[in-house]
Protein backbone atom coordinates (compact mmCIF):
# COMPACT_ATOMS: atom_id res chain seq x y z
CA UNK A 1 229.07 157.28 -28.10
CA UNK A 2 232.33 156.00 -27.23
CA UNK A 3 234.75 158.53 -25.48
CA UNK A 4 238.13 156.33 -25.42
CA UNK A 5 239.42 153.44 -26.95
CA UNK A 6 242.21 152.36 -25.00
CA UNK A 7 244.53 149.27 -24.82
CA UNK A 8 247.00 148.18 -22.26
CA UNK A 9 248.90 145.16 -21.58
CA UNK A 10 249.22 143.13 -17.99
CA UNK A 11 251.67 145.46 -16.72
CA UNK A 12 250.13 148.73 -17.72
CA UNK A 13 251.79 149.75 -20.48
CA UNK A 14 249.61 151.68 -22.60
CA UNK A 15 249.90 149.97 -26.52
CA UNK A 16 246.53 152.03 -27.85
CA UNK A 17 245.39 155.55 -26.11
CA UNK A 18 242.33 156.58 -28.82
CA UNK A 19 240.40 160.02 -27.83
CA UNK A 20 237.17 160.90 -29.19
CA UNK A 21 236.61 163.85 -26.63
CA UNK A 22 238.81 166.37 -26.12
CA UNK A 23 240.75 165.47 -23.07
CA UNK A 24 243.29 167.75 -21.10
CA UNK A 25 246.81 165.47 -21.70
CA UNK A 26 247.38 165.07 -17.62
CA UNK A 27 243.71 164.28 -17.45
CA UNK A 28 244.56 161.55 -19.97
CA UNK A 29 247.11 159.73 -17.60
CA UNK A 30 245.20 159.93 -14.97
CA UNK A 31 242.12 158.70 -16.52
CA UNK A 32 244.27 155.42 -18.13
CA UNK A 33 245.92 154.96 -14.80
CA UNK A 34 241.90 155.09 -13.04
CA UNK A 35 241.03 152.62 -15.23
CA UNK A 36 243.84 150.55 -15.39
CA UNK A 37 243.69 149.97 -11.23
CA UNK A 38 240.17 149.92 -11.04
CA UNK A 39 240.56 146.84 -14.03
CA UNK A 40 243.28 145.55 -11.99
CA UNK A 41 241.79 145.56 -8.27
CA UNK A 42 238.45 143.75 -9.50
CA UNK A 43 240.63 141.13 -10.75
CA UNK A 44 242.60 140.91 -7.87
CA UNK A 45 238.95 140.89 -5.76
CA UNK A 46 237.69 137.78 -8.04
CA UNK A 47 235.40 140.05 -10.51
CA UNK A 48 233.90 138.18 -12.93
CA UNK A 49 232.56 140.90 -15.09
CA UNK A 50 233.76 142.95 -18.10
CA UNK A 51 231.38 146.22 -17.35
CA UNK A 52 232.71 148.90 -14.59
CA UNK A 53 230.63 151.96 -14.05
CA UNK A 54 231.90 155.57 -12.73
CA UNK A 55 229.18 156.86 -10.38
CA UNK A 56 229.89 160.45 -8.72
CA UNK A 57 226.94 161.92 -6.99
CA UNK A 58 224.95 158.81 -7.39
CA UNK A 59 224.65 159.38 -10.91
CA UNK A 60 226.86 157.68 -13.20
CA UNK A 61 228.60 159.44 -16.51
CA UNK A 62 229.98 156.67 -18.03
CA UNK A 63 230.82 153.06 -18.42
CA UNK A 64 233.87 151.21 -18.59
CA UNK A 65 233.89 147.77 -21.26
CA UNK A 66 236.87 145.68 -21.57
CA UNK A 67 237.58 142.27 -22.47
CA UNK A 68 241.32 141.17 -21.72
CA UNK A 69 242.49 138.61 -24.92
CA UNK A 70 246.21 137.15 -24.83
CA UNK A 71 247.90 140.02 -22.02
CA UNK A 72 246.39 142.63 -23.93
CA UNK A 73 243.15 144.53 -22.28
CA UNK A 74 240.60 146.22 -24.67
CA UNK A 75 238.53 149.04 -23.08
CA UNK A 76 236.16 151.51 -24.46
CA UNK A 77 234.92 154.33 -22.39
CA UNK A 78 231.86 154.74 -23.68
CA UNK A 79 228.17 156.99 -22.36
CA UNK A 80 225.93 155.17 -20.12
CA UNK A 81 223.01 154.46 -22.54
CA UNK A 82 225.57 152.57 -25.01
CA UNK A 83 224.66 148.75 -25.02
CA UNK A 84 227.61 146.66 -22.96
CA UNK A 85 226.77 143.35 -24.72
CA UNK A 86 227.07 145.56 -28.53
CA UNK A 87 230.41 147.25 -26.94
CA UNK A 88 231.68 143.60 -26.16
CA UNK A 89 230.93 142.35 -29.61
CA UNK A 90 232.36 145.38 -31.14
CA UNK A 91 236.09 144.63 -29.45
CA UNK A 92 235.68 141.37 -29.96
CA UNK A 93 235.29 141.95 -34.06
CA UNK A 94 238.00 144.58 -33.71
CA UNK A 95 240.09 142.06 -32.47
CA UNK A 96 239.11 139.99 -35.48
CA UNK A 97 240.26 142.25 -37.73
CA UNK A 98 243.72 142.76 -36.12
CA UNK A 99 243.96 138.78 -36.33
CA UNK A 100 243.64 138.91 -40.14
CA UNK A 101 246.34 141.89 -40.73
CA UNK A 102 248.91 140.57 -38.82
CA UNK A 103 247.72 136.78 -38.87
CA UNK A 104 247.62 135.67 -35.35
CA UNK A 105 248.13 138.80 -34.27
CA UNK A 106 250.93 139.58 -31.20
CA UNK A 107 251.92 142.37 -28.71
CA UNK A 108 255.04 142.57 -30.84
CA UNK A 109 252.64 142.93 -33.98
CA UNK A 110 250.90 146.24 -32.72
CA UNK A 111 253.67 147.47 -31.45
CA UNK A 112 255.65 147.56 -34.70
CA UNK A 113 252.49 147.48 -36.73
CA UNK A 114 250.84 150.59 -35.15
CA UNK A 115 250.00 152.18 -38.55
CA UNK A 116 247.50 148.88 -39.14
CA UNK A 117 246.21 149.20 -35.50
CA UNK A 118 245.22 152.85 -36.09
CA UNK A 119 244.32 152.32 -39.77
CA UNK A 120 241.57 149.40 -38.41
CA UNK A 121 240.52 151.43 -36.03
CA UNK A 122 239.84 154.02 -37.99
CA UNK A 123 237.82 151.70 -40.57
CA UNK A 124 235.33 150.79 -37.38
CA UNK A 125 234.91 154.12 -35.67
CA UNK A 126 234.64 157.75 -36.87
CA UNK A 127 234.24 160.45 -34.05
CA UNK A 128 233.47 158.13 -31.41
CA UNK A 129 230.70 156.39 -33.79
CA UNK A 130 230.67 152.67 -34.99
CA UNK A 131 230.43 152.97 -38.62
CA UNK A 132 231.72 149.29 -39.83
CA UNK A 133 232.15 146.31 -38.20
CA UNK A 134 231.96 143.63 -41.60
CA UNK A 135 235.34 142.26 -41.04
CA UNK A 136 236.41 141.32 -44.98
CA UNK A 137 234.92 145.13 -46.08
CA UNK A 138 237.68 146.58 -42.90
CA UNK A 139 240.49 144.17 -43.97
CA UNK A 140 239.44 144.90 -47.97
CA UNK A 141 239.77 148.48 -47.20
CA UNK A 142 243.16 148.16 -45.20
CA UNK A 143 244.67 146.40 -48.11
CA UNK A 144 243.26 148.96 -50.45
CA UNK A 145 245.36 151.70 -48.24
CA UNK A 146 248.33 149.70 -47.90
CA UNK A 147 248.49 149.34 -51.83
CA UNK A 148 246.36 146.61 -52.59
CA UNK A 149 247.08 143.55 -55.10
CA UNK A 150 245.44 142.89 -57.91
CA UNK A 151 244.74 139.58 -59.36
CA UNK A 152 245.07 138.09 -55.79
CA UNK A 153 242.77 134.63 -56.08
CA UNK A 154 241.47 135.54 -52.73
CA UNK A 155 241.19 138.18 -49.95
CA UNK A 156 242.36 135.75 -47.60
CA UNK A 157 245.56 135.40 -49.22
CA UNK A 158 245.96 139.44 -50.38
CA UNK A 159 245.76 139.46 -46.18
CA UNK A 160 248.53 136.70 -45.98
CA UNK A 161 250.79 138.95 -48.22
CA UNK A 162 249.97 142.51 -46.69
CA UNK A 163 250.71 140.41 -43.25
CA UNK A 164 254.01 139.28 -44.79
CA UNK A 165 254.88 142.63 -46.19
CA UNK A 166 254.26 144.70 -42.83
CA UNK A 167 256.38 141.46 -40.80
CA UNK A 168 258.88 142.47 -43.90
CA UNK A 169 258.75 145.69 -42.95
CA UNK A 170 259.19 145.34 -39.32
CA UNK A 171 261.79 142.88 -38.58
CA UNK A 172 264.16 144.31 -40.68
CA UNK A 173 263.60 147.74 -41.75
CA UNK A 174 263.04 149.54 -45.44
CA UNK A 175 266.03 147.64 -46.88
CA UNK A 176 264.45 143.65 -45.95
CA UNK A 177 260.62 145.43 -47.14
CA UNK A 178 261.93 146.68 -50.49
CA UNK A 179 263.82 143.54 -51.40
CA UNK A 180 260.55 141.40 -50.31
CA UNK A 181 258.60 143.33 -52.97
């Protein structure tokens, strides 16, 4: 099961905090600033893996999986049986999907664009469960709740123009959006 989905860029400034388990709001900063150092110090040490693993009492409660793409960090806390290598692919097709909704997708992009983060997120996981990782059924579904288009030629370019809309949207507020449309 995954507990957290968190991201963070270089400096530590949280961009995605994503609870599946009820977690105590202090306990919530001070779990993202655990992780965040202990991500930090193994690079800092030469650490050349993407898997951390809490141990207290010799027994360990859960595992820490993160891959680090463009300044941003992606990390799932997830329970200690949970596959690392399915965890990594899982990010790295989450990632995928953000790509195609904001077309080369940026920092900037989530920040402004935090409804599509969430909304892809929420596609992929459902109470700390994996329930779709087909890329073109998430970013299908994403158009379908941002209006859809019909009698687009392709999904590929209904994504283009959802990713134009949202940049619309963003850079210049409801007025730019509306008169895009």
């Amino acid at each position: 099961m995954i507990h957290s989905v968190l991201m963070f860029n270089n400096q530590g400034t949280p961009r995605l905090m994503k609870h599946y388990t009820p977690i105590p709001l202090v306990q919530q900063k001070e779990l993202f600033d655990q992780i965040y150092n202990r991500i930090k110090l193994g690079e800092e040490q030469g650490q050349k893996t993407n898997f951390l693993t809490n141990k207290t009492d010799d027994e360990a409660k859960y595992q820490i999986i993160y891959k680090k793409y463009s300044g941003l960090y992606f990390v799932l806390l997830v329970d200690i049986e949970e596959s690392p290598l399915r965890m990594l692919d899982f990010i790295h097709g989450f990632v995928e999907c953000l790509n195609v909704c904001f077309e080369d997708v940026t920092e900037l992009d989530l920040v402004f664009g935090w409804q599509t983060l969430q909304s892809v997120l929420e596609e992929m996981i459902v109470g700390g469960i994996v329930v779709e990782i087909d890329r073109n059924k998430i970013v299908q579904n994403i158009d379908q709740l941002n209006g859809g288009h019909k009698g687009e030629s392709s999904l590929e370019e209904g994504v283009k123009r959802l990713g134009d809309s949202l940049y619309s949207f963003a850079s210049g507020g409801f007025g730019a959006w509306s008169s895009s449309k």
